[in-house]
Protein backbone atom coordinates (compact mmCIF):
# COMPACT_ATOMS: atom_id res chain seq x y z
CA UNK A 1 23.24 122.50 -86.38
CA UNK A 2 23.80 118.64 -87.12
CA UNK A 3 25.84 117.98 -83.92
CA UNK A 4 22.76 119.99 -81.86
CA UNK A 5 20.11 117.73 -83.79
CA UNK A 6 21.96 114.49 -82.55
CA UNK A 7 22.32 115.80 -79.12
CA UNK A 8 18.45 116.44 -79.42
CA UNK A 9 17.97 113.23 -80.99
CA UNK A 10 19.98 111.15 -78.24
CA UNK A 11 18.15 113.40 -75.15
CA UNK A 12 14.78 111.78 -76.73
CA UNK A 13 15.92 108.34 -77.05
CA UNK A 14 17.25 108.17 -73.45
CA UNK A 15 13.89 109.85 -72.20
CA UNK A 16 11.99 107.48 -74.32
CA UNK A 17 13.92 104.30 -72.52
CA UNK A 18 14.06 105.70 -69.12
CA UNK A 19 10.42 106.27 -69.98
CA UNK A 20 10.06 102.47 -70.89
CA UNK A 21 11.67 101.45 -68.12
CA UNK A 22 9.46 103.07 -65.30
CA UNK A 23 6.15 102.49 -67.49
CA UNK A 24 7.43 98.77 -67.34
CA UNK A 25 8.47 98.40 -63.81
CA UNK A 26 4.75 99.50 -63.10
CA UNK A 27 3.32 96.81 -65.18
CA UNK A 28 5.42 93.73 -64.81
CA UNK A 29 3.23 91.49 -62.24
CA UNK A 30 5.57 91.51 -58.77
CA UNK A 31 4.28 89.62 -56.07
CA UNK A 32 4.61 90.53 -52.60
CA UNK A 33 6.38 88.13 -49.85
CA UNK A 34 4.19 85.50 -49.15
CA UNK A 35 2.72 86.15 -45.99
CA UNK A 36 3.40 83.67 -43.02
CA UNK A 37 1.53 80.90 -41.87
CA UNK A 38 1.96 81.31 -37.82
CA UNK A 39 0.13 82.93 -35.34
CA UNK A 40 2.26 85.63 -34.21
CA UNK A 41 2.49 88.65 -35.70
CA UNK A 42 5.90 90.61 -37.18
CA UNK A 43 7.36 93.08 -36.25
CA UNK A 44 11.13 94.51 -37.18
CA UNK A 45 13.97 97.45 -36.01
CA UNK A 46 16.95 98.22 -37.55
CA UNK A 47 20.15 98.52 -35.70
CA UNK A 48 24.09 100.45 -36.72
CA UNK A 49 26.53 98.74 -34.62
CA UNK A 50 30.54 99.66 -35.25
CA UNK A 51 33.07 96.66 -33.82
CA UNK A 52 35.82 98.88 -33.03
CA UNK A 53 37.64 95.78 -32.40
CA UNK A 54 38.13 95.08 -36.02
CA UNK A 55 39.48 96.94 -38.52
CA UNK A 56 38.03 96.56 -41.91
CA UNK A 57 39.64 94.57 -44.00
CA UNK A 58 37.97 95.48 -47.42
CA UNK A 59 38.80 99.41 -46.96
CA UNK A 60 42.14 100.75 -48.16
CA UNK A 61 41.48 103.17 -45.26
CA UNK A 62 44.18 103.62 -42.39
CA UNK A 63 41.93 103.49 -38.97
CA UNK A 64 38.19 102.02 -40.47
CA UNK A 65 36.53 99.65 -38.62
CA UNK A 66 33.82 97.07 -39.09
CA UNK A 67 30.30 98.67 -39.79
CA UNK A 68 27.77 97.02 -39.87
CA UNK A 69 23.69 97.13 -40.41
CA UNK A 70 21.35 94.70 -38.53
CA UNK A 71 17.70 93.81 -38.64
CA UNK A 72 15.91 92.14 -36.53
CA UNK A 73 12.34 90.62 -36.67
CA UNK A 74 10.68 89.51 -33.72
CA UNK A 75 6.90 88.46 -32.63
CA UNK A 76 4.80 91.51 -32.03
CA UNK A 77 1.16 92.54 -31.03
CA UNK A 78 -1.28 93.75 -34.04
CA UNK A 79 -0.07 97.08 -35.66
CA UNK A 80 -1.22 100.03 -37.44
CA UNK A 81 2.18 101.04 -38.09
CA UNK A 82 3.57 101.03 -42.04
CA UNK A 83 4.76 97.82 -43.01
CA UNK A 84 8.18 97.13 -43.88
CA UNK A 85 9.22 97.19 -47.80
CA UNK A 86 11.27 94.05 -48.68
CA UNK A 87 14.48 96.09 -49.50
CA UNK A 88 15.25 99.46 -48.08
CA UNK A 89 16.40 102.69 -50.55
CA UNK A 90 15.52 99.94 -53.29
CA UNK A 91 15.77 103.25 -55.32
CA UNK A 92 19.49 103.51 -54.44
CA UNK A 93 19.96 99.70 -54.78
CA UNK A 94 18.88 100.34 -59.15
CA UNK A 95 22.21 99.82 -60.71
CA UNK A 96 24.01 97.36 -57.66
CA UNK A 97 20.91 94.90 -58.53
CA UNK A 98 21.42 95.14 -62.48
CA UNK A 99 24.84 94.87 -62.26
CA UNK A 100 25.01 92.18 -59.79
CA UNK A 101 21.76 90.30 -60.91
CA UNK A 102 21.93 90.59 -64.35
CA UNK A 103 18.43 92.04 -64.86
CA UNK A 104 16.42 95.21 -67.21
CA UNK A 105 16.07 98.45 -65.19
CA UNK A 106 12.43 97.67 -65.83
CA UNK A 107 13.32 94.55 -63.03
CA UNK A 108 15.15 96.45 -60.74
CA UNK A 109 12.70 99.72 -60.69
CA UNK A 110 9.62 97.45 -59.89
CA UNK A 111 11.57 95.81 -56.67
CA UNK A 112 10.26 99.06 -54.59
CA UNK A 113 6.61 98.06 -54.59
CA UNK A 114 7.06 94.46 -53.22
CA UNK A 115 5.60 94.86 -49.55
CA UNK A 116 5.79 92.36 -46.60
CA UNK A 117 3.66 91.67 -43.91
CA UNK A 118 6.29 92.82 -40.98
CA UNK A 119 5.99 96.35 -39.64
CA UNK A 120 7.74 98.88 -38.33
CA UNK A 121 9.02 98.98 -34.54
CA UNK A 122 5.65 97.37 -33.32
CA UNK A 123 5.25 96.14 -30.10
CA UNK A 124 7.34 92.84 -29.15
CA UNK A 125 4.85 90.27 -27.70
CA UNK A 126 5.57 89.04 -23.93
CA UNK A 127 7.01 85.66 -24.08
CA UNK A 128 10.54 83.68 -24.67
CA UNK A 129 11.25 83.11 -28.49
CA UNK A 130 14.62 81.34 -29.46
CA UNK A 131 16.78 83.56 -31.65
CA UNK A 132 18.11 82.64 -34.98
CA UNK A 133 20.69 84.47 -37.29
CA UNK A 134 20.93 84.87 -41.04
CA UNK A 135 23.69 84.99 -43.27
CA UNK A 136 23.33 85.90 -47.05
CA UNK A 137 24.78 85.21 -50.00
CA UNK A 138 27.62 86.31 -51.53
CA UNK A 139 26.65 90.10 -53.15
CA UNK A 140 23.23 88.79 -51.22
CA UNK A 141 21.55 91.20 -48.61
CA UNK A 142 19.97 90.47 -45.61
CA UNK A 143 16.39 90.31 -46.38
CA UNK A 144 16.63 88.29 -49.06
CA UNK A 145 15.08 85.80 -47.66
CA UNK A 146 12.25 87.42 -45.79
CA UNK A 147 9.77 84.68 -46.65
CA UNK A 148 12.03 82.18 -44.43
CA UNK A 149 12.13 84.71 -41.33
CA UNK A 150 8.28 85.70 -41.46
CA UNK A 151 7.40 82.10 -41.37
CA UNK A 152 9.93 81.44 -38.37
CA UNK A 153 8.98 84.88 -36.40
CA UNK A 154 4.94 83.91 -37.08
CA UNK A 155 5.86 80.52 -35.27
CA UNK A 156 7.68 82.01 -32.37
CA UNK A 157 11.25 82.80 -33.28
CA UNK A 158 13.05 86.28 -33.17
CA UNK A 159 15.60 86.26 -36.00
CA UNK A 160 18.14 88.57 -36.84
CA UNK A 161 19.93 89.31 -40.03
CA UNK A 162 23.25 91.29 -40.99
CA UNK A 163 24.25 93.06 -44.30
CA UNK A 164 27.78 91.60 -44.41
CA UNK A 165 29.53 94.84 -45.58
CA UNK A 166 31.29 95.09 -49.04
CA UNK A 167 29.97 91.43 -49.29
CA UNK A 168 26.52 92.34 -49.57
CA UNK A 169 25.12 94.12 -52.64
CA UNK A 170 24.88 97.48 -51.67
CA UNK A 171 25.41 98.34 -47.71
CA UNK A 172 23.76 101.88 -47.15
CA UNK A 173 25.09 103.05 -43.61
CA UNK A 174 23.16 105.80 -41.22
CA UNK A 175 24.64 108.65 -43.10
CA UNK A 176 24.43 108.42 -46.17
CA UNK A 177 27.08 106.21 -47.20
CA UNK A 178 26.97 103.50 -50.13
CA UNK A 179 28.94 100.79 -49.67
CA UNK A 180 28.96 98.42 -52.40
CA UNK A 181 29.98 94.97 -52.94
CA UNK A 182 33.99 94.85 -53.35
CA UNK A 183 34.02 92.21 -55.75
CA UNK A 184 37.08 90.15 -54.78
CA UNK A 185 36.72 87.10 -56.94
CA UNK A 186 39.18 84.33 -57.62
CA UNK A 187 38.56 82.92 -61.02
CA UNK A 188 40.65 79.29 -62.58
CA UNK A 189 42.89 79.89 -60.05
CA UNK A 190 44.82 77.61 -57.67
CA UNK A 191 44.51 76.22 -54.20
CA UNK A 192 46.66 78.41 -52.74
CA UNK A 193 45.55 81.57 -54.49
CA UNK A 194 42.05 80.53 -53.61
CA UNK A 195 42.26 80.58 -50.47
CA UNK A 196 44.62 83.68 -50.61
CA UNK A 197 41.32 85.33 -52.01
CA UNK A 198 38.39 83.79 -49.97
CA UNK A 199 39.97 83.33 -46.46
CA UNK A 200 39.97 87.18 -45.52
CA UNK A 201 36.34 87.31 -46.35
CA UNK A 202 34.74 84.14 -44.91
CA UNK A 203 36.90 85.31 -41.44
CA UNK A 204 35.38 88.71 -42.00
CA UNK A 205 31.96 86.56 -42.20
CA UNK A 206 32.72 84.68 -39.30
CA UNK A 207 33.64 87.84 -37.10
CA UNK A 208 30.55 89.36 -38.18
CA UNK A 209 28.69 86.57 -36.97
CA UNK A 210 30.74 86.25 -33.38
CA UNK A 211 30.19 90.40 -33.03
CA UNK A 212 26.57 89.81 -33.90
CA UNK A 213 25.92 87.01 -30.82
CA UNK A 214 28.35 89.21 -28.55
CA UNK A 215 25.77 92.22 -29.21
CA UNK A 216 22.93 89.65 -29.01
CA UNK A 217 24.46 89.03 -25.15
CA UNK A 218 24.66 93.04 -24.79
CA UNK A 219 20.89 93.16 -25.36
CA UNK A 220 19.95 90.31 -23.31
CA UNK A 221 21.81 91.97 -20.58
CA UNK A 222 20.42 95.70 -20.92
CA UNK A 223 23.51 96.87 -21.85
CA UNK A 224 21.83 97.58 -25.00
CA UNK A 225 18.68 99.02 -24.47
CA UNK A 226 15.79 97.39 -26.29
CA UNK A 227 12.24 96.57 -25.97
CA UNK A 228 12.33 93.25 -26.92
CA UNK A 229 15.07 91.88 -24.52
CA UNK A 230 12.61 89.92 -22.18
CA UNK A 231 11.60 87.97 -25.18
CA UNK A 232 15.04 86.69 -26.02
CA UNK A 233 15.75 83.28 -25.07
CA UNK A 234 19.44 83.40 -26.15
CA UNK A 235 20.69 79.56 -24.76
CA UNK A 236 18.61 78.34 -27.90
CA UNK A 237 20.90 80.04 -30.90
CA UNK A 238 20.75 78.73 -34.22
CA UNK A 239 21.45 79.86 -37.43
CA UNK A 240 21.02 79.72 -41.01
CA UNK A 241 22.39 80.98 -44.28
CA UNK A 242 22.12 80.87 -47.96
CA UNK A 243 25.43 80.25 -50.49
CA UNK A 244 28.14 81.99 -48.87
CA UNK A 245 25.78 82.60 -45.86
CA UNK A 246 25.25 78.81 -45.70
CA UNK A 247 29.71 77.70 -45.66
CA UNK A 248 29.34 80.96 -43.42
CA UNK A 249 26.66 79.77 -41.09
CA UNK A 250 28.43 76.41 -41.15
CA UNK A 251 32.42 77.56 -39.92
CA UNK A 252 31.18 80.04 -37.37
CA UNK A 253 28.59 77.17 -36.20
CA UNK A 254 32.07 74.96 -35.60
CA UNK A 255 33.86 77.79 -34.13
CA UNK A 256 31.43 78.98 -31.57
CA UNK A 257 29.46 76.62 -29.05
CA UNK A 258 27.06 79.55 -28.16
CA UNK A 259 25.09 78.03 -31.36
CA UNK A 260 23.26 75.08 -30.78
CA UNK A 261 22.11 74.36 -34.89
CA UNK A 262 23.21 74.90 -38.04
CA UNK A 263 21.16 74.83 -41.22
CA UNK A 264 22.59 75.56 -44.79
CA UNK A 265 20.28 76.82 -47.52
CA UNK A 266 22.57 75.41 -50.95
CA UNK A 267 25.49 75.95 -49.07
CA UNK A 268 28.91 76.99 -50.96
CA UNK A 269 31.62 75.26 -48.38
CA UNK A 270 34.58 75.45 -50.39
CA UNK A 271 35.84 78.72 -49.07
CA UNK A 272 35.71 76.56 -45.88
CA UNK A 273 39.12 75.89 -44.97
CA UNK A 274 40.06 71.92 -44.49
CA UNK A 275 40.97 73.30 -40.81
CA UNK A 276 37.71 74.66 -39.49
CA UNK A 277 36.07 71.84 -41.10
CA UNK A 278 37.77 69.32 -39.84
CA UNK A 279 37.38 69.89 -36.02
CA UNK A 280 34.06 68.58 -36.39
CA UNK A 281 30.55 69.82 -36.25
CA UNK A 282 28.93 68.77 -32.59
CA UNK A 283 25.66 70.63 -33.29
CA UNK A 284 22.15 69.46 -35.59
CA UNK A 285 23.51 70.15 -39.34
CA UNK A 286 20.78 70.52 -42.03
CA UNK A 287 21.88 71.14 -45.82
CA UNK A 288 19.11 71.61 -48.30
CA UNK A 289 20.04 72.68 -52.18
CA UNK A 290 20.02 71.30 -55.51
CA UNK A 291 20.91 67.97 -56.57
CA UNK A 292 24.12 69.09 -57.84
CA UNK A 293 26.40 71.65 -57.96
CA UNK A 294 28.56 73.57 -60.94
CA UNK A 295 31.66 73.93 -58.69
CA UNK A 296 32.20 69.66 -58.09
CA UNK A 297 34.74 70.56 -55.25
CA UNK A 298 31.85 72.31 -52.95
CA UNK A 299 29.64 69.28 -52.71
CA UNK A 300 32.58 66.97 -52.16
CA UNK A 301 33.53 69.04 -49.30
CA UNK A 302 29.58 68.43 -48.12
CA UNK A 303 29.68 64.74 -48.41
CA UNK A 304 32.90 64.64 -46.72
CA UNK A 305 31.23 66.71 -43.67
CA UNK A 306 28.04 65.01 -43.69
CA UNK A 307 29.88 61.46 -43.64
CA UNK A 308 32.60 61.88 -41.05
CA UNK A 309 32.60 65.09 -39.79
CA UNK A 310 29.29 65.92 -37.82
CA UNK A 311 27.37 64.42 -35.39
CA UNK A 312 23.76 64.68 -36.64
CA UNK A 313 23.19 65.42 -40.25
CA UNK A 314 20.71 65.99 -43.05
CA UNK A 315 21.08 66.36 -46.63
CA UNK A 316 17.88 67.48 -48.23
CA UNK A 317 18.07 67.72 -52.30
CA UNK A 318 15.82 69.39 -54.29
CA UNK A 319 15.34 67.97 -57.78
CA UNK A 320 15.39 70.31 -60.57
CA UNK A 321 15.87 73.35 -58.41
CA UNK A 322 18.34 75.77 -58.80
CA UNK A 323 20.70 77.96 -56.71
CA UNK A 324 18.46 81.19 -56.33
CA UNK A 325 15.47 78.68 -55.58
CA UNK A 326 16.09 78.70 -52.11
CA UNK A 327 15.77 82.49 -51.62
CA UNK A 328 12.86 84.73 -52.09
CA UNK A 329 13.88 84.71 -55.90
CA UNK A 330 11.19 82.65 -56.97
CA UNK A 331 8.42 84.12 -55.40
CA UNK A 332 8.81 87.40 -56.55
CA UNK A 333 7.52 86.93 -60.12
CA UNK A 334 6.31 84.48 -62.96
CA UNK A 335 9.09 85.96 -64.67
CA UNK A 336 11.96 84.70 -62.23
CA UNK A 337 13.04 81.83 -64.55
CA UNK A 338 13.62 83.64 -67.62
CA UNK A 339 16.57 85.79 -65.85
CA UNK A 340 17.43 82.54 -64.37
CA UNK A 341 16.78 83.52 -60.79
CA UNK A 342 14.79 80.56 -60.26
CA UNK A 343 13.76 77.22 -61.92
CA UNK A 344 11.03 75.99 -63.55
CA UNK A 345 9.74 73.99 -60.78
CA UNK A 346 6.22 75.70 -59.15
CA UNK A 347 6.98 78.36 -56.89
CA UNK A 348 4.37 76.53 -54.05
CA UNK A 349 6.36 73.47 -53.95
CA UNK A 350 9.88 75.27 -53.74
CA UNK A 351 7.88 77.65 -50.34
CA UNK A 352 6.30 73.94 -49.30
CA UNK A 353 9.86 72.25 -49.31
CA UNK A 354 11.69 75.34 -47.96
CA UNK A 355 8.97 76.67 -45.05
CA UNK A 356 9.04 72.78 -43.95
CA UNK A 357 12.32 72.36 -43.28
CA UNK A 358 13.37 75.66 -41.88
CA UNK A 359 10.65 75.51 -39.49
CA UNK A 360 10.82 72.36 -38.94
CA UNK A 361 14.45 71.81 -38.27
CA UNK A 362 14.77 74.90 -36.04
CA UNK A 363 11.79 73.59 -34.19
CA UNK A 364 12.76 69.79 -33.37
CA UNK A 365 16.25 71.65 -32.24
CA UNK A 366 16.10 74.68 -30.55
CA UNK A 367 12.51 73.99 -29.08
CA UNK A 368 12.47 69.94 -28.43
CA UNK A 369 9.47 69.74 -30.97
CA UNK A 370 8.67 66.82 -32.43
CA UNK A 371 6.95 66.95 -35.70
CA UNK A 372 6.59 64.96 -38.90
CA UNK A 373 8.88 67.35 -41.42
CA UNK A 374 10.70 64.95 -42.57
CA UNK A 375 8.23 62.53 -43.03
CA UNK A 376 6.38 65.30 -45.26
CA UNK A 377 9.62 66.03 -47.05
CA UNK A 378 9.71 61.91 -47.66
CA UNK A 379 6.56 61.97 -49.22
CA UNK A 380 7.15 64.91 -51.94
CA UNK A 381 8.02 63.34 -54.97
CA UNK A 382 11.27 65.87 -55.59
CA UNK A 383 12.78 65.61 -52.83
CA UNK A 384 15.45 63.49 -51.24
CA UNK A 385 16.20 63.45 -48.12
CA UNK A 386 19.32 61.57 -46.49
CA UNK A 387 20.58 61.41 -43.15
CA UNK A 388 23.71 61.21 -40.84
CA UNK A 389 24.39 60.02 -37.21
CA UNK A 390 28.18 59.48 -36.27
CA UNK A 391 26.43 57.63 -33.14
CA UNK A 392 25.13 55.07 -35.07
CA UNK A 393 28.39 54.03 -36.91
């Protein structure tokens, strides 16, 4: 009888918190994205591609190759379609974004009703729109940083974005299957064992990346059918990432001259090995992150880049930001800062800062636009902004 009342007693207190939880995740104050500022329109398709080329190097499985999930957002006529939720089975994703994140199930349940303003496989708009990739973080996922590709795609970009599998936080393929992050980390450990650890997965990265601009070319050509192929104006590449996505974004931009400009959203570079870094960078190189880093080693690597290594760079520093700043983190909620998934700086300055430069960089070159974002970025009292020309020295 005692052992059935505490089995009674422990079914109530589990209902009561899973009650808790959902009554909270419907009454803690989520904001949706912020909406874009350009004139075009947003539209987005999803895409399962297999590189049967590879075989994947995370799976313990004899014979698997790479799978992987892309989205792509692109300029599109008015639509009455649905609009696009800012993360996909965000029901499924629960636990991988508590875990991962550190946050209350109250957090993670509420992440289903932030909306965006992109929608479903509307209409492409006639016209020739540079493409971009994006790269996210480590355990990241590939709309994380929505607010940065609705402000390009509203000013005439298409921009496409990759869950890197068993990198990102939870990869949920076509049928079914849930892929989470594999978690290879290499804590106080040495140089050798570092690299031992990080090598295999920023060359996964960077042959995600390649397979992504080889399919880019497939769609260009019709060998992929599409309805937004016209619009594709694939001799202007760039690309941009955030943390991992950023050192990611980076190597594959020295690796491959198909992309024409890098930018790096607080890059992490030390995965970066001294090899593919120092070939060179020939390409527009933008890095914009905190002031400093924890990890010492990863902004040396930077500075060594920036000063001898490329031939036109930026280094943008944000002061008092932090890491997760520079990702839709801090737009989400008031209450970003107190799970330390942004700073305390106001959430309009971090979007002002991060909207200008993206744009702005992507715009002076892939599309020979000359506009005044540095000069604005000058003029906002935290932010530094410092720059590099190897063909001035």
């Amino acid at each position: 009888m005692i052992k059935l009342l505490k089995m009674i007693l422990v079914s109530c207190v589990v209902l009561f918190i899973s009650g808790c939880s959902f009554v909270a995740s419907r009454l803690i104050p989520l904001h949706d994205i912020q909406p874009p500022t350009g004139e075009y329109h947003v539209g987005t398709q999803i895409f399962f591609w297999v590189d049967d080329a590879r075989d994947e190097w995370f799976s313990e499985e004899e014979g698997d190759k790479r799978e992987l999930v892309v989205q792509v957002w692109y300029p599109s006529t008015e639509s009455e379609n649905d609009t696009d939720p800012w993360l996909d089975y965000a029901s499924l994703r629960e636990e991988a974004i508590m875990d991962n994140f550190k946050v209350p199930k109250f957090i993670a349940k509420a992440i289903d009703r932030v909306d965006t303003d992109t929608y479903k496989d509307s209409k492409p708009l006639s016209g020739s729109y540079p493409v971009i990739i994006f790269s996210h973080g480590f355990e990241g996922f590939r709309s994380q940083n929505t607010t940065q590709i609705q402000e390009l795609v509203s000013n005439g970009y298409i921009v496409f974005a990759l869950d890197h599998t068993y990198d990102a936080v939870l990869t949920i393929l076509p049928d079914g299957r849930e892929i989470p992050t594999a978690k290879k980390y290499c804590i106080d450990c040495d140089t050798e064992e570092f690299y031992n650890v990080f090598l295999p997965q920023i060359n996964t990265r960077i042959a995600d990346i390649r397979f992504l601009i080889d399919q880019i070319e497939k769609i260009k050509s019709g060998k992929i059918k599409s309805n937004f192929s016209a619009s594709m104006d694939i001799d202007k590449l760039g690309i941009f990432g955030h943390s991992f996505g950023g050192g990611t974004s980076l190597a594959t931009s020295i690796l491959d001259s198909r992309i024409k400009s890098c930018l790096s959203l607080d890059g992490w570079y030390t995965p970066v090995h001294p090899d593919i870094y120092n070939q060179g960078l020939s390409v527009p190189f933008l890095h914009l992150g905190q002031v400093e880093w924890e990890d010492a080693v990863n902004y040396k690597i930077l500075d060594e880049i920036l000063e001898s290594k490329v031939d036109l760079g930026y280094k943008l520093s944000l002061e008092g930001a932090n890491h997760y700043d520079f990702t839709d983190s801090p737009h989400l909620s008031d209450f970003s800062s107190t799970f330390k998934l942004s700073s305390d700086l106001d959430s309009e300055e971090i979007l002002m800062v991060t909207n200008t430069a993206v744009v702005g960089f992507f715009d002076e070159h892939l599309k020979s636009k000359k506009t005044n974002w540095i000069d604005k970025l000058k003029n906002n009292v935290n932010t530094k902004i410092e720059e590099f020309n190897s063909n001035e020295k």
